[in-house]
N, C-alpha and C. Protein backbone atom coordinates (compact mmCIF):
# COMPACT_ATOMS: atom_id res chain seq x y z
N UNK A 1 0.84 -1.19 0.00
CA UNK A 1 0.00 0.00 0.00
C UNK A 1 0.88 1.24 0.00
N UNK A 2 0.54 2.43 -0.75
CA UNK A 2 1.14 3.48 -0.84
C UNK A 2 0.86 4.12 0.72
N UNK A 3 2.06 4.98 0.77
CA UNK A 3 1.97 5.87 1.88
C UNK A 3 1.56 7.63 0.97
N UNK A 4 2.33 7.63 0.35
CA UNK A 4 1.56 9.11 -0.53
C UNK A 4 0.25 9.40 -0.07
N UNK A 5 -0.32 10.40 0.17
CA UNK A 5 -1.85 10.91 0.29
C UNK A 5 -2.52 10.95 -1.33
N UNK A 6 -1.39 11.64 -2.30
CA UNK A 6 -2.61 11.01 -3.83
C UNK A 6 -2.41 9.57 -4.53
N UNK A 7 -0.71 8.95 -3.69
CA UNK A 7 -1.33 7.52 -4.40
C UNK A 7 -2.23 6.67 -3.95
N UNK A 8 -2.43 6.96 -2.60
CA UNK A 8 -3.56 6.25 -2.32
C UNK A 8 -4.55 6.97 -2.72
N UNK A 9 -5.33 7.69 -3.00
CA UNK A 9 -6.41 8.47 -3.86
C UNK A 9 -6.48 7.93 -5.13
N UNK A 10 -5.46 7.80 -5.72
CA UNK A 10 -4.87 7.75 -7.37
C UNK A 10 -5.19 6.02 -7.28
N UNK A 11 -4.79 5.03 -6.38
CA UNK A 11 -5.21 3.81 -5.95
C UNK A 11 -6.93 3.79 -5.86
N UNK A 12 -7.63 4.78 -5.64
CA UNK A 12 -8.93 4.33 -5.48
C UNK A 12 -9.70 4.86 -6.52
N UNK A 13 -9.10 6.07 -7.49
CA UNK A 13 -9.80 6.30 -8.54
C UNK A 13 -9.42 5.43 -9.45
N UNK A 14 -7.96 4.62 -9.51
CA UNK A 14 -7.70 3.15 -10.49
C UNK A 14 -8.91 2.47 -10.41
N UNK A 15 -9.60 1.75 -9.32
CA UNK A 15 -10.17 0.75 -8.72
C UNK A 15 -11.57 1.09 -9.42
N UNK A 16 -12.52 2.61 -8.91
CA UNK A 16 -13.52 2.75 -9.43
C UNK A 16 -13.50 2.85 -11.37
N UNK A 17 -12.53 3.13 -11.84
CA UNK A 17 -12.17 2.90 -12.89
C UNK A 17 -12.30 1.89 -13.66
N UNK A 18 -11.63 0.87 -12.93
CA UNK A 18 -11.51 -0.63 -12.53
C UNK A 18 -12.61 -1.22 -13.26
N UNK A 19 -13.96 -0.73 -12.37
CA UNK A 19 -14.72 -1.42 -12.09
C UNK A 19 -15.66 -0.91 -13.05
N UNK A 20 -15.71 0.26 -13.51
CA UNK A 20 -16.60 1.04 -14.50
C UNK A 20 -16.29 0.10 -15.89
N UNK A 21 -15.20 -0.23 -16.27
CA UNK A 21 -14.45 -0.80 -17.39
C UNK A 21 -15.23 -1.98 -17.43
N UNK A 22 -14.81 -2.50 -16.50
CA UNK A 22 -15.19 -4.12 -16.53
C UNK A 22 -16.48 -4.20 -16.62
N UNK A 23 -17.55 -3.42 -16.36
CA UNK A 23 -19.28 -3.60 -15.87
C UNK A 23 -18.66 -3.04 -17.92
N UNK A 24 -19.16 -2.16 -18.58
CA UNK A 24 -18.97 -1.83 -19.91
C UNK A 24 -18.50 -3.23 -21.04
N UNK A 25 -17.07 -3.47 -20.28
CA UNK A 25 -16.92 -4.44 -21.52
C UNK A 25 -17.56 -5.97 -21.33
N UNK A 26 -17.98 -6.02 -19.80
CA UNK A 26 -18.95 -7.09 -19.73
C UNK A 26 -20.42 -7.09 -20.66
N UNK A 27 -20.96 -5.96 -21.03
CA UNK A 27 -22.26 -5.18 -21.12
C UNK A 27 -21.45 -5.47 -22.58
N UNK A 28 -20.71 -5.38 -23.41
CA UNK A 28 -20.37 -5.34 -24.88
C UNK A 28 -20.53 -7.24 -25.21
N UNK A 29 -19.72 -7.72 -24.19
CA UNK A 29 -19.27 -8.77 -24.10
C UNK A 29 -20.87 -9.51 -24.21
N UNK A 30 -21.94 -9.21 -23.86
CA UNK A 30 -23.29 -9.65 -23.54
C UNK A 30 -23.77 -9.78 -24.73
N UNK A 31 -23.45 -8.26 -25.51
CA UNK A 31 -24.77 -7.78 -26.59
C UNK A 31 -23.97 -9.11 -28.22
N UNK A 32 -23.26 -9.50 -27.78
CA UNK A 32 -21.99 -9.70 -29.16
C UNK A 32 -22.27 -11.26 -29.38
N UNK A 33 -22.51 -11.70 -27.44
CA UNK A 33 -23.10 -13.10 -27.53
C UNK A 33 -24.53 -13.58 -28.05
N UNK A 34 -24.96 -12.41 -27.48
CA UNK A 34 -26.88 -12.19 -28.29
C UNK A 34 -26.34 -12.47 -29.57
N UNK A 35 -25.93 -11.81 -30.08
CA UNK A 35 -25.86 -11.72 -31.64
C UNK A 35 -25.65 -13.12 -32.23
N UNK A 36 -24.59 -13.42 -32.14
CA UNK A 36 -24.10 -15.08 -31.72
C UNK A 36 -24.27 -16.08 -31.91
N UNK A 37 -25.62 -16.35 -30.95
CA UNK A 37 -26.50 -16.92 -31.06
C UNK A 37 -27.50 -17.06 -31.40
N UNK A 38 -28.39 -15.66 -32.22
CA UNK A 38 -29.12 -15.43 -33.45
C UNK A 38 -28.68 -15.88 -34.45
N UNK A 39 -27.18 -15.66 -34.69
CA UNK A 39 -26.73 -15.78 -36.11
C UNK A 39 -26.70 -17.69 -36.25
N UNK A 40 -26.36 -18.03 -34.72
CA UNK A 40 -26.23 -19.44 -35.00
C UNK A 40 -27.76 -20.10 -35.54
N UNK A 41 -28.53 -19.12 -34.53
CA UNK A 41 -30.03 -20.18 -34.48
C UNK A 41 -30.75 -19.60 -36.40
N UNK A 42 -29.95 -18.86 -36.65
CA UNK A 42 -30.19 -18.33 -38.33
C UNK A 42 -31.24 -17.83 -38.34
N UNK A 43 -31.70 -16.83 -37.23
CA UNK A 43 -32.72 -15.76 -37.47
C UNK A 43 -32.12 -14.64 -37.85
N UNK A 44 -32.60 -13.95 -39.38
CA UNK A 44 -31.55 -12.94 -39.63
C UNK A 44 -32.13 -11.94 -39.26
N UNK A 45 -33.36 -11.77 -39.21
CA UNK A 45 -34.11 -10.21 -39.31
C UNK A 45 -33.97 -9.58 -37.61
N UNK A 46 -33.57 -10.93 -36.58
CA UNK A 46 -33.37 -10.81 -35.43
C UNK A 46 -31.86 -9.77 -35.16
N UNK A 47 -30.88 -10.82 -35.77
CA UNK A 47 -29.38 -10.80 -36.10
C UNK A 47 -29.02 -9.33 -36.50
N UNK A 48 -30.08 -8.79 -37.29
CA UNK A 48 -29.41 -7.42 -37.81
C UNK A 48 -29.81 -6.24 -36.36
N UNK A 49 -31.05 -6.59 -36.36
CA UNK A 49 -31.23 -5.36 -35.19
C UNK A 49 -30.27 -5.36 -34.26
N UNK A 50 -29.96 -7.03 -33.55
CA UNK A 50 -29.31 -7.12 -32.41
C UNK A 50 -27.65 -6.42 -32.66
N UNK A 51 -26.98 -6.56 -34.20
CA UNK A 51 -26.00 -6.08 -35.11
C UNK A 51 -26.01 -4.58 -34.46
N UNK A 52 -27.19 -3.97 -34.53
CA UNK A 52 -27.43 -2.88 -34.00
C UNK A 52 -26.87 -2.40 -33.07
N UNK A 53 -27.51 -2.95 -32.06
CA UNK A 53 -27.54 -2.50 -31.04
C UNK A 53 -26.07 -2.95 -30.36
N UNK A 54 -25.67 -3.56 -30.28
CA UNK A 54 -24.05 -4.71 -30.21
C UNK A 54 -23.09 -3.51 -31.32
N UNK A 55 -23.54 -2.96 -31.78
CA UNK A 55 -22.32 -2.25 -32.75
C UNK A 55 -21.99 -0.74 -31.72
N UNK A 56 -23.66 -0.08 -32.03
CA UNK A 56 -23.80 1.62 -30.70
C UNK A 56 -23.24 0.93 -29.72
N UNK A 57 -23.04 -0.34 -28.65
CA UNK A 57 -22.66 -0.48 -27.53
C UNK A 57 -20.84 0.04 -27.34
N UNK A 58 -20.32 -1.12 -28.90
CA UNK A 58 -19.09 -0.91 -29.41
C UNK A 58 -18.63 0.67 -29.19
N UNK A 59 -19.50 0.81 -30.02
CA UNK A 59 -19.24 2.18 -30.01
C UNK A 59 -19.11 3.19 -29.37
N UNK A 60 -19.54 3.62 -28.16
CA UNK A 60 -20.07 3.96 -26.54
C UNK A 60 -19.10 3.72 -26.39
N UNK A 61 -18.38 2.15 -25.70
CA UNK A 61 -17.25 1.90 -25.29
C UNK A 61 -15.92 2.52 -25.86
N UNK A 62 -15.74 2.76 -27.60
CA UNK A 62 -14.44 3.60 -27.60
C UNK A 62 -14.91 4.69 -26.54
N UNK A 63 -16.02 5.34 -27.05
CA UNK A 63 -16.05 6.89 -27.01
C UNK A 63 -15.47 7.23 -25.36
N UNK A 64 -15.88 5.80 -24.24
CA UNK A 64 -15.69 6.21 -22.89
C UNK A 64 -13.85 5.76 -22.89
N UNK A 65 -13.23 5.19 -23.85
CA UNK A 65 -12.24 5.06 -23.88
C UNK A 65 -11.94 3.49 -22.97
N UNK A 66 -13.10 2.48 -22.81
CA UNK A 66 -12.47 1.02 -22.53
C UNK A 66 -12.18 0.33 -23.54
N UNK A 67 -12.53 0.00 -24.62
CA UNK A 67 -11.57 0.04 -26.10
C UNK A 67 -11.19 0.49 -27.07
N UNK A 68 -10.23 0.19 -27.21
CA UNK A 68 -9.76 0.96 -28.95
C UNK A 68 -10.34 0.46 -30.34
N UNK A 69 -10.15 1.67 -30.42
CA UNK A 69 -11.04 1.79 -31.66
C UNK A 69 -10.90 1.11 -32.86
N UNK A 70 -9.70 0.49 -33.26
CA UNK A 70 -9.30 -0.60 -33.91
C UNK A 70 -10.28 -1.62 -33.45
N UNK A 71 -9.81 -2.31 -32.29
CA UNK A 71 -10.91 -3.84 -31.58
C UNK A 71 -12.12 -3.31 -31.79
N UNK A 72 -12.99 -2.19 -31.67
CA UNK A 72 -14.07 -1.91 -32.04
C UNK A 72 -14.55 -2.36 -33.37
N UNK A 73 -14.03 -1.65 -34.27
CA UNK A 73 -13.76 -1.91 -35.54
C UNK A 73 -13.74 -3.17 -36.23
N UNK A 74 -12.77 -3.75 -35.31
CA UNK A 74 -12.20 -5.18 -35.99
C UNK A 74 -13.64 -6.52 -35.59
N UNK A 75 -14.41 -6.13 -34.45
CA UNK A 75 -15.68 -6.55 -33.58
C UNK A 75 -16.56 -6.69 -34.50
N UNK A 76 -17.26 -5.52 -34.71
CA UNK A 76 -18.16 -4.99 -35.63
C UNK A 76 -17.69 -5.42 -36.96
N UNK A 77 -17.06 -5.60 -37.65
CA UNK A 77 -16.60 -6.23 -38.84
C UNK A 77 -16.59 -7.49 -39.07
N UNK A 78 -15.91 -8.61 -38.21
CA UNK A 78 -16.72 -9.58 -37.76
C UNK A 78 -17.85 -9.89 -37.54
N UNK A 79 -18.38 -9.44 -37.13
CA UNK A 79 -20.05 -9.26 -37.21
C UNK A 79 -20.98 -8.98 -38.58
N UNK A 80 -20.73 -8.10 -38.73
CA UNK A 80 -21.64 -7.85 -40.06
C UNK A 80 -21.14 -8.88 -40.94
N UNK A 81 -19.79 -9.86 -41.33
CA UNK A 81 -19.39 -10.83 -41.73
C UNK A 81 -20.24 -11.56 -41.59
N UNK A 82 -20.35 -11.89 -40.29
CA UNK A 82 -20.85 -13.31 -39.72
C UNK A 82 -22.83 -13.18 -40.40
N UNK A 83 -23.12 -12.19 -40.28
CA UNK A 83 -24.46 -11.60 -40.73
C UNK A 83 -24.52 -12.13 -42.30
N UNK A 84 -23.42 -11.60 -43.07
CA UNK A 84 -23.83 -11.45 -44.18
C UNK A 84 -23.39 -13.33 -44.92
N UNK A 85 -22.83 -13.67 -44.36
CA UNK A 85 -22.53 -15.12 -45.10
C UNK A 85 -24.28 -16.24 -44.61
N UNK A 86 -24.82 -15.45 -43.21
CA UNK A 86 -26.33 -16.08 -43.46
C UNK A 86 -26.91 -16.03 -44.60
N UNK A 87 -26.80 -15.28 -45.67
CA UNK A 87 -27.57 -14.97 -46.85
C UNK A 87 -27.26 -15.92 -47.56
């Protein structure tokens, strides 16, 4: 444990940080498996909305800065892939 007065501060804004990150990319991590498993069960008209909504989540997440925007990118691209070979 730090003795500093802001590393320990700087230690607890890491932590709530921490924890903001992880609840987000869990919440991405959710919408991507929905998808997933639409695309498996081959409902497409399902698959695209959920595409949707799983892409704005992506997206949210750069903007708060828990991923980069590349893995965003590279996510969502995969996806609409996986979408479009249902056809």
């Amino acid at each position: 444990m730090a003795n500093i007065k802001s590393k320990k501060k700087r230690i607890l804004t890491n932590e709530k940080a921490r924890m903001r990150n992880k609840s987000v990319r869990s919440a991405v991590r959710t919408e991507i498996r929905k998808f997933n498993e639409l695309v498996e069960a081959g409902d497409k008209a399902a698959a695209e909305t959920q595409l949707r909504v799983a892409s704005r989540k992506l997206d949210k997440s750069v903007s708060k800065g828990v991923l980069h925007r590349n893995n965003a990118a590279n996510k969502k691209s995969n996806m609409a892939r996986a979408l479009h070979k249902m056809a």
